[in-house]
Protein backbone atom coordinates (compact mmCIF):
# COMPACT_ATOMS: atom_id res chain seq x y z
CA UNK A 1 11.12 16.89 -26.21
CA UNK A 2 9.45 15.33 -23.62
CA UNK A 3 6.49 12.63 -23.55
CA UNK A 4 3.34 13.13 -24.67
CA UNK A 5 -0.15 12.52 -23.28
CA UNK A 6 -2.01 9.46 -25.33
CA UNK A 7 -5.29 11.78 -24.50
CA UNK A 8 -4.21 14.66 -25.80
CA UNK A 9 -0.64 14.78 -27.53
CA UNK A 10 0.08 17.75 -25.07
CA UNK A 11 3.77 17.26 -23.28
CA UNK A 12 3.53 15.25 -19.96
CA UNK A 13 4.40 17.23 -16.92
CA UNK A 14 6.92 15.22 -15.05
CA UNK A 15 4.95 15.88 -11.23
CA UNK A 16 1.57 15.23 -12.81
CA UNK A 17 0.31 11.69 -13.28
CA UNK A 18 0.03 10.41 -16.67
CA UNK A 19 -3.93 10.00 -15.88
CA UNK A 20 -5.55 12.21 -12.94
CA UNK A 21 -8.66 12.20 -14.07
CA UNK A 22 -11.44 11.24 -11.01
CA UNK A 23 -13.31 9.71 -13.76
CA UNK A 24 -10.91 7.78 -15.53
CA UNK A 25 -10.85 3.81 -14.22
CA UNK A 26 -7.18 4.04 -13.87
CA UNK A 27 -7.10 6.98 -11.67
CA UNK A 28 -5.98 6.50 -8.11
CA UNK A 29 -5.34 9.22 -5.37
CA UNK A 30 -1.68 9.53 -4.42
CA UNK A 31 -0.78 7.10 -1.80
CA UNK A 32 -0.44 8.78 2.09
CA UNK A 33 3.23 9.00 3.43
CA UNK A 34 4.25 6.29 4.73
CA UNK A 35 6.63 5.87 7.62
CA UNK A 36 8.96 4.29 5.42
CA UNK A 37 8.91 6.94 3.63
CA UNK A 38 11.40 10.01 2.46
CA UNK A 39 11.77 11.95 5.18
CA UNK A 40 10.21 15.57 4.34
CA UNK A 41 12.78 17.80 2.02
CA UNK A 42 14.36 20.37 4.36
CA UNK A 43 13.58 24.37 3.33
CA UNK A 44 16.56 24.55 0.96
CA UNK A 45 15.75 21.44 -0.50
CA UNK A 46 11.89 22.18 -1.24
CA UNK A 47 12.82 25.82 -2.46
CA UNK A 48 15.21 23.60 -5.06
CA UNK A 49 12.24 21.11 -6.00
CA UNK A 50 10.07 23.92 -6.58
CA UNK A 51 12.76 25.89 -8.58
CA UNK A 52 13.32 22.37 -11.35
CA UNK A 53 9.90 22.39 -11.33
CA UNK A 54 9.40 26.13 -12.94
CA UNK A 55 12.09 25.75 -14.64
CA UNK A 56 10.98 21.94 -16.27
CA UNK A 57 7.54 23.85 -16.99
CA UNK A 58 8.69 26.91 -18.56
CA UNK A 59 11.50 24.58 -20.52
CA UNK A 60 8.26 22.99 -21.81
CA UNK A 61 5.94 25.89 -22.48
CA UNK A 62 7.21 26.56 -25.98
CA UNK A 63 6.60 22.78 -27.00
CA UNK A 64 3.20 23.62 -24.98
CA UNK A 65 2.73 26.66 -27.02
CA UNK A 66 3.11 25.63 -30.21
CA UNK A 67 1.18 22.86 -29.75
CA UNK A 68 -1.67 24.21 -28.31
CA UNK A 69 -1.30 27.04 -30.85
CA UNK A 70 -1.38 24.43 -34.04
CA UNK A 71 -3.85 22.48 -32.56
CA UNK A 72 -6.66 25.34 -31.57
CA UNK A 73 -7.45 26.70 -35.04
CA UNK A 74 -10.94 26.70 -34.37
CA UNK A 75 -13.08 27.90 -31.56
CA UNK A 76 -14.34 23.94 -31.06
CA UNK A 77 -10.80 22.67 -31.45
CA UNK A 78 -9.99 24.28 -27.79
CA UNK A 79 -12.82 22.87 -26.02
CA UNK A 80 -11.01 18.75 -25.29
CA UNK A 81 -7.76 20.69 -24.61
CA UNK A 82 -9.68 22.85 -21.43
CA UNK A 83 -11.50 20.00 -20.58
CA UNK A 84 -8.81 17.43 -20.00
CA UNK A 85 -7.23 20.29 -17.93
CA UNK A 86 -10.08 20.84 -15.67
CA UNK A 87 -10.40 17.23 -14.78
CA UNK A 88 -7.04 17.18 -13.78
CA UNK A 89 -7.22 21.04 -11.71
CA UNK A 90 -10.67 19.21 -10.05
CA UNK A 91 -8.91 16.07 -9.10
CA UNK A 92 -6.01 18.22 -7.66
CA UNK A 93 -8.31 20.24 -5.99
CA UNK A 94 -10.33 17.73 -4.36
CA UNK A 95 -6.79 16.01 -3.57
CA UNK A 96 -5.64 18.93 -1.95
CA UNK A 97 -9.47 19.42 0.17
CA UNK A 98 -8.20 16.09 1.52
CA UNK A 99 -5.01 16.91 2.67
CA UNK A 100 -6.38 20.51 4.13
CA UNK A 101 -8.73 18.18 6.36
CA UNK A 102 -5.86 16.11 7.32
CA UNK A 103 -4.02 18.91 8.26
CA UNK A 104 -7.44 20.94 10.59
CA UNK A 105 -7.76 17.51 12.05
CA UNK A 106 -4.30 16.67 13.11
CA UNK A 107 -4.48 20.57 14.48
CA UNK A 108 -1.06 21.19 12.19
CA UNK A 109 -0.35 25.03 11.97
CA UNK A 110 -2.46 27.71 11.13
CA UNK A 111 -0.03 29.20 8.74
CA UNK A 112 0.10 25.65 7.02
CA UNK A 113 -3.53 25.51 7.28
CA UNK A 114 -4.18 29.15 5.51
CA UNK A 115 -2.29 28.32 2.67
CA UNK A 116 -4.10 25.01 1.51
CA UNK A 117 -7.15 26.75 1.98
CA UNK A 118 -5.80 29.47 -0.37
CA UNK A 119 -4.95 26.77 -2.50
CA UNK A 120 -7.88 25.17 -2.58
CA UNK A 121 -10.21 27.95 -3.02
CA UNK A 122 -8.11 29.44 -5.97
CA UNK A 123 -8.15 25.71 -7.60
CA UNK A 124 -12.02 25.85 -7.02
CA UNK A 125 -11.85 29.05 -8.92
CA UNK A 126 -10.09 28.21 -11.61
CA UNK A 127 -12.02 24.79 -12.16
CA UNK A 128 -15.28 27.75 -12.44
CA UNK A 129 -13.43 29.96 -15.07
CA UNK A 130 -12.26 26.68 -17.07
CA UNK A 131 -16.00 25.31 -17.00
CA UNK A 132 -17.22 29.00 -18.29
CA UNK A 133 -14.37 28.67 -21.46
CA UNK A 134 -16.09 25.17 -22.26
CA UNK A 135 -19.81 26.98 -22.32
CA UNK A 136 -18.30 29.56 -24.30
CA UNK A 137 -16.66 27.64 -26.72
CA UNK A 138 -19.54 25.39 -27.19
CA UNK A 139 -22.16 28.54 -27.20
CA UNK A 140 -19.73 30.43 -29.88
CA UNK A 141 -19.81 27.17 -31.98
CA UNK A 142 -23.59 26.66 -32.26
CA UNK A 143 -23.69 30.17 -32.98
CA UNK A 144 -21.37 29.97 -35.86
């Protein structure tokens, strides 16, 4: 089992910080690479990151599951859950619109550049269709 968030009792994701709000106090951007810093994994070695870090997510996703599953008995009950995420999708986001104008201005690849903005724009997305569940759940409750 692994950690849990203090905010929410939802498992910690290992590649997430513990507190990525924007609006937290705590929160900090990642710090830019450094020159003394790890040299960039090569193709093998990113496919392999990217592979323990599926397979540390979906390891996770039952204790995820039933969690969110005993926790979100109630149409209200879901609402802090979606929020927290949001916050942290938003921060990401506007993380990630930081890096994409890193990457125009240093006139890095297009290919490179086409994918953040893909990124980007489906995080901005998301963020939308997470705001519209909070609405919802709040607009189902006063209904109720």
């Amino acid at each position: 089992m692994s950690a849990r968030s203090a905010e929410t009792g939802r498992p910690a994701l290992p590649w997430r910080s513990p507190c990525p709000s924007p609006t937290a106090p705590s929160w900090k951007p990642p710090p830019p690479a450094s020159a003394g810093a790890a040299p960039t994994p090569s193709p093998r070695r990113s496919t392999r990151l990217l592979t323990e870090q599926t397979e540390t997510a979906y390891t996770e996703a039952a204790d995820h599951a039933a969690l969110a599953t005993t926790k979100n008995d109630n149409v209200l009950a879901v609402q802090p859950g979606v929020l927290d995420d949001r916050g942290r999708l938003l921060a990401d986001v506007l993380y990630l619109e930081g890096v994409l104008t890193g990457a125009r201005t240093r006139g890095l690849s297009l290919e490179l550049i086409e994918c953040l903005e893909d990124a980007v724009d489906h995080g901005h997305e998301l963020t939308v269709l997470l705001a519209d569940t909070v609405r919802t759940t709040a607009a189902l409750h006063e209904a109720s």
